[in-house]
Each structure stands twice: as C-alpha cells, then as structure tokens.
N, C-alpha and C. Protein backbone atom coordinates (compact mmCIF):
# COMPACT_ATOMS: atom_id res chain seq x y z
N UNK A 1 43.63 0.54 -35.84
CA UNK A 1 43.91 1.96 -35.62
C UNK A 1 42.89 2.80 -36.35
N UNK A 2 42.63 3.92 -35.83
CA UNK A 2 41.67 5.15 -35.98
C UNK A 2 42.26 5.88 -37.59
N UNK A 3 41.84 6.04 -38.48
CA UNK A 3 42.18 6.81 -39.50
C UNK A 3 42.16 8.49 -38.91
N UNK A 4 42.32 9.26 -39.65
CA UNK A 4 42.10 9.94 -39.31
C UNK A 4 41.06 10.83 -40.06
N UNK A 5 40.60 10.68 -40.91
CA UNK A 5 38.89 10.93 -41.24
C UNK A 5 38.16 10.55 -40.10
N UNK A 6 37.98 9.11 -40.22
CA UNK A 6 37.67 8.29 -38.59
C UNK A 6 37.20 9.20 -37.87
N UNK A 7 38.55 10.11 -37.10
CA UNK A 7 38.57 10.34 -35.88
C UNK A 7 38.07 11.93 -36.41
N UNK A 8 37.92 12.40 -37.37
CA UNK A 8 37.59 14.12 -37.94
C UNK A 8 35.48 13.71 -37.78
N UNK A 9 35.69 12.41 -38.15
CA UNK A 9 33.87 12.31 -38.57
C UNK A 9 33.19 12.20 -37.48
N UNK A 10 33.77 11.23 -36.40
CA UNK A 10 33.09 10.67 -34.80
C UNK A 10 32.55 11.85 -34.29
N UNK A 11 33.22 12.62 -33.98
CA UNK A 11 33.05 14.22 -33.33
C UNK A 11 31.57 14.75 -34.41
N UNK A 12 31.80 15.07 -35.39
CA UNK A 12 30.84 15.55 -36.20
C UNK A 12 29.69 14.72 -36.03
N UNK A 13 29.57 13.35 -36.11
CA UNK A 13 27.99 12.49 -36.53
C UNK A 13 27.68 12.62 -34.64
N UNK A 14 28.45 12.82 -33.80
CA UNK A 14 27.95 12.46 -32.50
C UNK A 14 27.44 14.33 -32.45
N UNK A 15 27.73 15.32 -32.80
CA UNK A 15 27.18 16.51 -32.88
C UNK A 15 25.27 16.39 -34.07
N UNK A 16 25.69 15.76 -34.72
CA UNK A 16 25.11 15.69 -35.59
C UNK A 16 23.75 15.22 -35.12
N UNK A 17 23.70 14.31 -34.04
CA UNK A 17 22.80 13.33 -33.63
C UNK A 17 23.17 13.59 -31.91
N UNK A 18 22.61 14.41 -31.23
CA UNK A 18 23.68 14.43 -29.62
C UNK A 18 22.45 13.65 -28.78
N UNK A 19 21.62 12.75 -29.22
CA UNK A 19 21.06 11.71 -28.67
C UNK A 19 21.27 10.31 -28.60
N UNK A 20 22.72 9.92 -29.70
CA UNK A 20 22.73 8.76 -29.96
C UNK A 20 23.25 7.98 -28.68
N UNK A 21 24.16 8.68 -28.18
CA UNK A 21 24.35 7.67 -26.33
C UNK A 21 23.69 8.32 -25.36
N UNK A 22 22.97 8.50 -25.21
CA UNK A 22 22.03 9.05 -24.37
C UNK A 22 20.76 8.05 -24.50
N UNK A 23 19.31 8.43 -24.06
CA UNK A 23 18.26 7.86 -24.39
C UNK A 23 17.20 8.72 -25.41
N UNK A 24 17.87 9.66 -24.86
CA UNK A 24 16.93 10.94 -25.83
C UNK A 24 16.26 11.68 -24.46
N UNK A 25 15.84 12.94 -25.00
CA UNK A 25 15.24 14.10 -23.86
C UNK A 25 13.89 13.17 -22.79
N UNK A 26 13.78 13.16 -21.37
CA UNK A 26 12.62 12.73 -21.32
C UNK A 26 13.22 11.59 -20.35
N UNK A 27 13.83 10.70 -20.88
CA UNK A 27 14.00 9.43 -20.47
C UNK A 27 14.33 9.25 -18.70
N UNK A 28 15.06 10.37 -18.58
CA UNK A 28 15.34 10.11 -16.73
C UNK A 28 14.02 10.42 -16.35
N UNK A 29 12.86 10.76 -16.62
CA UNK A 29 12.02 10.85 -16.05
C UNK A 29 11.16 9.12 -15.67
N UNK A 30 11.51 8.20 -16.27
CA UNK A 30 10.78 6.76 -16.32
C UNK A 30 11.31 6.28 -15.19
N UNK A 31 12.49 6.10 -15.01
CA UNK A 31 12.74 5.80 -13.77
C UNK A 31 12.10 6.16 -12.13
N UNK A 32 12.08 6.97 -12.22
CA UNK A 32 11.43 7.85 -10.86
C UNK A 32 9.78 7.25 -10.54
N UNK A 33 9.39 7.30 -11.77
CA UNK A 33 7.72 7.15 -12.00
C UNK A 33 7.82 5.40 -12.07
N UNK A 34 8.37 4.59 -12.32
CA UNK A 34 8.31 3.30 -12.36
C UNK A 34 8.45 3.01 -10.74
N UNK A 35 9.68 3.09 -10.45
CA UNK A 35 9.93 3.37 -8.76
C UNK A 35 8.46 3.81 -8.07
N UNK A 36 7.85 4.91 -8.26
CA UNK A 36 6.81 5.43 -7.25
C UNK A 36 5.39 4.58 -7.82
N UNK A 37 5.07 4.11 -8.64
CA UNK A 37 4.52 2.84 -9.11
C UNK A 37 4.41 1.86 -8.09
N UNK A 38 5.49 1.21 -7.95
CA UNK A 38 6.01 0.37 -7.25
C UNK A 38 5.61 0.30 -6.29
N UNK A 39 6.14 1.63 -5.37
CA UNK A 39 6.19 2.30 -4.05
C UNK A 39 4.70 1.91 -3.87
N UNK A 40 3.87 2.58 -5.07
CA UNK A 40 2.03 3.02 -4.49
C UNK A 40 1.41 1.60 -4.83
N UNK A 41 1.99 0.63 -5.63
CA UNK A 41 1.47 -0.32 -5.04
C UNK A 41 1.03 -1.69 -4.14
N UNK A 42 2.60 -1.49 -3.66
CA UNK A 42 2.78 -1.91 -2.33
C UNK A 42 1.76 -1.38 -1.21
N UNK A 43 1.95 -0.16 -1.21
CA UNK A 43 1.17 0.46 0.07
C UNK A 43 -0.46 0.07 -0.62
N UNK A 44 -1.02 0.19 -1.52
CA UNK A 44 -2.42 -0.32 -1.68
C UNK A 44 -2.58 -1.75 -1.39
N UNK A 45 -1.65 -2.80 -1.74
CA UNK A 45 -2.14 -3.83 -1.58
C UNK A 45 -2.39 -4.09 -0.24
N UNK A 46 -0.75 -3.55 0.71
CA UNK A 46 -1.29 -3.54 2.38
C UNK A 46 -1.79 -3.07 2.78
N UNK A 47 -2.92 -2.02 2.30
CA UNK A 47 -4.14 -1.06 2.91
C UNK A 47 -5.03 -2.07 2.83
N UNK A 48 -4.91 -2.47 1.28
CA UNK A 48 -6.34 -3.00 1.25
C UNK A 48 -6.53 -4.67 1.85
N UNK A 49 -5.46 -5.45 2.16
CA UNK A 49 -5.21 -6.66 2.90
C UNK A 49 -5.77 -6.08 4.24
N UNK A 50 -5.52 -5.05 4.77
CA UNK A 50 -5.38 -4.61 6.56
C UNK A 50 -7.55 -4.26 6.67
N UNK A 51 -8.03 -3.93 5.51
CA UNK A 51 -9.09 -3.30 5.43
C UNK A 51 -10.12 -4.90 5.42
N UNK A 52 -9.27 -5.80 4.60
CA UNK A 52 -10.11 -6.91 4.45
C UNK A 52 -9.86 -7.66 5.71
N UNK A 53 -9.15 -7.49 6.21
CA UNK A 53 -8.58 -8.52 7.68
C UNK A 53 -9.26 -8.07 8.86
N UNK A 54 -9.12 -6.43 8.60
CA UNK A 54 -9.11 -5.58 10.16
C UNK A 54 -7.33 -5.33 10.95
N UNK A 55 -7.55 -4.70 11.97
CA UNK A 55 -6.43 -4.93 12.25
C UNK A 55 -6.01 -6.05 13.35
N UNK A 56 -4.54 -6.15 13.47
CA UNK A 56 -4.12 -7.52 13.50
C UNK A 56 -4.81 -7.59 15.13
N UNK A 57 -4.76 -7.08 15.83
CA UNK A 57 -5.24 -6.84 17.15
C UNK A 57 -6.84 -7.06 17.46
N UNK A 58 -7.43 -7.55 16.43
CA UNK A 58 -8.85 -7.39 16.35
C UNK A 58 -9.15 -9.07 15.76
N UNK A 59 -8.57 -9.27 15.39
CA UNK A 59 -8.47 -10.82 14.36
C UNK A 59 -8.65 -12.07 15.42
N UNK A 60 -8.09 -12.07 16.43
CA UNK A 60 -8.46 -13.55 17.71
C UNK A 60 -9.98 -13.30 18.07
N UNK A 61 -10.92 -12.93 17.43
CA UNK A 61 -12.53 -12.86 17.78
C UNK A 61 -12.66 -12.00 18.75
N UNK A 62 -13.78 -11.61 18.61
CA UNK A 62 -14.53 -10.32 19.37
C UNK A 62 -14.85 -10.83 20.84
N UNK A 63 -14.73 -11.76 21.43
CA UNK A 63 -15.12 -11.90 22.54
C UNK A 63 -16.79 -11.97 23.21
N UNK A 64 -16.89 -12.10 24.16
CA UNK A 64 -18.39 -12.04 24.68
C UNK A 64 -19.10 -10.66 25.24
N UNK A 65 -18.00 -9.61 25.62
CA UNK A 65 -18.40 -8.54 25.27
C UNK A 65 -18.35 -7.89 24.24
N UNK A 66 -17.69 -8.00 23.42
CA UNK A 66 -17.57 -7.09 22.01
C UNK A 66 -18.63 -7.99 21.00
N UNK A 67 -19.15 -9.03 21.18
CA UNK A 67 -20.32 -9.61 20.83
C UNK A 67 -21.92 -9.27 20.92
N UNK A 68 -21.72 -8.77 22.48
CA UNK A 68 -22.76 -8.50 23.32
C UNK A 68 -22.86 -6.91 22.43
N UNK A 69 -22.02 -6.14 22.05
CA UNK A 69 -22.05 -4.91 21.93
C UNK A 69 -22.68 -4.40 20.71
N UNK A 70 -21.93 -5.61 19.49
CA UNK A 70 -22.72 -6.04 18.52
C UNK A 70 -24.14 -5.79 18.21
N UNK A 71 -24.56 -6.63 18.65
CA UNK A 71 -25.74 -6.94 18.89
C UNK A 71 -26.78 -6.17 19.70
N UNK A 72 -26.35 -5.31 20.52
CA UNK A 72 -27.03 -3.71 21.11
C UNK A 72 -26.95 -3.02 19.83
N UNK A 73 -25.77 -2.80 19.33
CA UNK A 73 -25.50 -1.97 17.90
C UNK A 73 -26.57 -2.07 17.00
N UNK A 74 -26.66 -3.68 16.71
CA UNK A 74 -27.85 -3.82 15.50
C UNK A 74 -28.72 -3.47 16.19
N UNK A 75 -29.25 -3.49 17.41
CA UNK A 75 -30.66 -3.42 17.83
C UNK A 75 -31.51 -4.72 18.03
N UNK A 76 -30.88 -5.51 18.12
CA UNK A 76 -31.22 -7.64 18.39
C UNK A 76 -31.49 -7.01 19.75
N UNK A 77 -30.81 -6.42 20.71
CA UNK A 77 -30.92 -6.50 22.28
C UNK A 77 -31.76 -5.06 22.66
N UNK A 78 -32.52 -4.71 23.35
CA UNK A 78 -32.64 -4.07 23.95
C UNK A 78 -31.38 -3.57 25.30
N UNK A 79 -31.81 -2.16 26.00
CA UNK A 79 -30.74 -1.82 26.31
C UNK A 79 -30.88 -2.18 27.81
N UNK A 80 -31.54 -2.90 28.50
CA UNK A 80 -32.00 -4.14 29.72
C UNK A 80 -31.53 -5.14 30.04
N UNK A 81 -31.91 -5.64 28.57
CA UNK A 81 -31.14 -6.55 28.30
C UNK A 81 -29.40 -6.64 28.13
N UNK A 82 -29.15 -5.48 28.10
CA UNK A 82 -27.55 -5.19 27.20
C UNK A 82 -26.80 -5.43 28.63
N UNK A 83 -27.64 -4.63 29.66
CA UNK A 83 -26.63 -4.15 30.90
C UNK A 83 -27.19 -5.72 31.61
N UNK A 84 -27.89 -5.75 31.62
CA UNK A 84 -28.08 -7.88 32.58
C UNK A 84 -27.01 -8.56 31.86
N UNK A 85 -26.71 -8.76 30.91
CA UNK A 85 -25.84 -9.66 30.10
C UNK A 85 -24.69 -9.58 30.39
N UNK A 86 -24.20 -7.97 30.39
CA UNK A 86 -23.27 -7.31 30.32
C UNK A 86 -22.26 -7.84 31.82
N UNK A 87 -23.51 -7.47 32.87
CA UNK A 87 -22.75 -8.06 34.11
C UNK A 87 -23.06 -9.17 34.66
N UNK A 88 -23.31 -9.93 34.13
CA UNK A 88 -22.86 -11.68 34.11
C UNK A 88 -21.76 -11.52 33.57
N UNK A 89 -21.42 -10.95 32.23
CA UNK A 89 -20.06 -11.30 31.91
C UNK A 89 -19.18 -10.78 32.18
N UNK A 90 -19.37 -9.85 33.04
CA UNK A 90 -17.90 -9.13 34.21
C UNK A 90 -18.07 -9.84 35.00
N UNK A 91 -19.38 -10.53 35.49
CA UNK A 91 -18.94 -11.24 36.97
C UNK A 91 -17.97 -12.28 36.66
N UNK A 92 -18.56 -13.27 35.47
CA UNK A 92 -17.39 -14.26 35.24
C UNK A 92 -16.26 -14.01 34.97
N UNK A 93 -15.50 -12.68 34.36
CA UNK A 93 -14.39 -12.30 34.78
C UNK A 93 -13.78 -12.35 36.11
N UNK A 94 -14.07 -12.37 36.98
CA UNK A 94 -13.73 -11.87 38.58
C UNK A 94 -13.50 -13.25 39.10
C-alpha cells in the first residue's frame, strides 16, 4: 500500500521532472524521419536497379533492327547502307 507521503510526493517529482514518462521534447519527430528514410531508400535502390537493367521491356535484346539502328547511331553504317539492311530485315519479317 501507498503511504501517504508516497502518494503527496509522486504528483510533485512527476511535476518536478514532466519528461520522465515521456521521451523528452523532440522525440515524435524520429519516427516520421526514420519511416521516410526507409521510404527514400527503397525507391533509390529501385531507380537505380531499373537504370542499371533498363527497363523490363527492353531486357530480351535489341533485336536486328534496334541493332541495325545502333549502329547508324554510332556512325559504323552509313545511311545506304542503313535503309538496304533495313529492308532485308522487313522483308524477312513478311
């Protein structure tokens, strides 16, 4: 059982100190910022996975035209050359 000093002092030392059950001023702010931490580095790691990969739609190889296109791009082909190549490889489509 509670004396009753006890119960006269609790009130006073918890005035005395009005941080002791609490965390102290400040503290709800860690939460939020740990969370969005989190949040931002999730989304960087899958930016930067999608940046090193390409996207997923692009990943089964470039094909014989997107090869051909390449290679006009660098300047390996002339642009004679680009369109002769080009339709051989629509014809073999057909």
């Amino acid at each position: 059982m509670l004396s009753t000093a006890t119960a006269i002092a609790a009130p006073a030392a918890l005035a005395a100190h009005p941080y002791a059950s609490g965390g102290g001023p400040g503290w709800w702010i860690v939460f939020p910022i740990l969370w969005f931490l989190l949040f931002a580095t999730v989304v960087l790691l899958i930016a930067r996975r999608a940046r090193r990969y390409g996207p997923p739609w692009a990943r089964g190889g470039a094909g014989g035209v997107g090869v051909l296109g390449e290679r006009f791009a660098r300047g390996e082909i002339d642009e004679a050359e680009y369109r002769q190549r080009l339709a051989v490889l629509r014809e073999d489509r057909r």
